[in-house]
Protein backbone atom coordinates (compact mmCIF):
# COMPACT_ATOMS: atom_id res chain seq x y z
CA UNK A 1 7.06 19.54 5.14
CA UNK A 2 5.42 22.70 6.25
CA UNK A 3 3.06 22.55 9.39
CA UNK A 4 0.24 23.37 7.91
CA UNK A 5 0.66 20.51 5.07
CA UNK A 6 1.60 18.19 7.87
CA UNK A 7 -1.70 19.29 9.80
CA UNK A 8 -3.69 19.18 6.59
CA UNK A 9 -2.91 15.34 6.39
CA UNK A 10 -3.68 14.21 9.63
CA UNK A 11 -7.14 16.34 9.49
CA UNK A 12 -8.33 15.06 5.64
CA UNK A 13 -6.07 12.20 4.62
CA UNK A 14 -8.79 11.10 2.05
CA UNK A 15 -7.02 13.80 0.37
CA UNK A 16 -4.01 12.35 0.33
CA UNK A 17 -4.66 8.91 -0.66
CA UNK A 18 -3.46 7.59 -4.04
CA UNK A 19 -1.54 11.07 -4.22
CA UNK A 20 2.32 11.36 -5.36
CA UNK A 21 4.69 12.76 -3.04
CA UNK A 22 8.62 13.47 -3.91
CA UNK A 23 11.14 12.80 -1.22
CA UNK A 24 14.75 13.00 -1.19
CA UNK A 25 17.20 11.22 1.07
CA UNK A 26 20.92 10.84 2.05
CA UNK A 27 20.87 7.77 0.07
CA UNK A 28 19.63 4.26 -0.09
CA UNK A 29 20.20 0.93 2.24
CA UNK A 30 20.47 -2.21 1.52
CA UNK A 31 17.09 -2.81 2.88
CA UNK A 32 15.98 -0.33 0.35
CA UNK A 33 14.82 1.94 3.15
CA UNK A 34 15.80 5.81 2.36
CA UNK A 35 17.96 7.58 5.12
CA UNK A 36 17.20 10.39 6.53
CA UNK A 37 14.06 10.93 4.16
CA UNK A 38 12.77 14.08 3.97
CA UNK A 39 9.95 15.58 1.92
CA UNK A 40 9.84 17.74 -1.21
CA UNK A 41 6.74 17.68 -2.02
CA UNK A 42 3.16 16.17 -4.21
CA UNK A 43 4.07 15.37 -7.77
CA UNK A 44 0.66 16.41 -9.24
CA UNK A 45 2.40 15.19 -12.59
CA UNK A 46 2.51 11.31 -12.24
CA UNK A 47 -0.04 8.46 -11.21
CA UNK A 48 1.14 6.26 -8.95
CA UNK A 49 1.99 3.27 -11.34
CA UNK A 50 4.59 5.25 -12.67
CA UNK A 51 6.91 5.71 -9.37
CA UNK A 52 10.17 4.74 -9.69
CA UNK A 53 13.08 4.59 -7.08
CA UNK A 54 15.58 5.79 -8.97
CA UNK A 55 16.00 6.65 -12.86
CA UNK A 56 16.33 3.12 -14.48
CA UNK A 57 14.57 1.40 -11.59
CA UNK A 58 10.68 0.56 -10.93
């Protein structure tokens, strides 16, 4: 995440709200938590009923 995003959503997080982001992560624990998360990025593409945390999983 780029400063200027990460200042962006502390300033206006109304923006942000009910918005899609992409991470990516070393891999998943048993408590479902990611490690090591890290951000890719807003997925303008997808509403956030349809988030999934892996392909086959909802």
């Amino acid at each position: 995440m780029s400063d200027s995003i990460r200042a962006d959503m502390s300033l206006h997080p109304e923006k942000y709200i009910n918005k899609v982001i992409t991470i990516k992560g070393m891999e998943r624990l048993k408590s479902r938590a990611v490690r090591h998360p890290q951000y890719v990025g807003i997925n303008h593409n997808k509403q956030p009923e349809e988030c999934i945390w892996y392909q086959g999983e909802q």
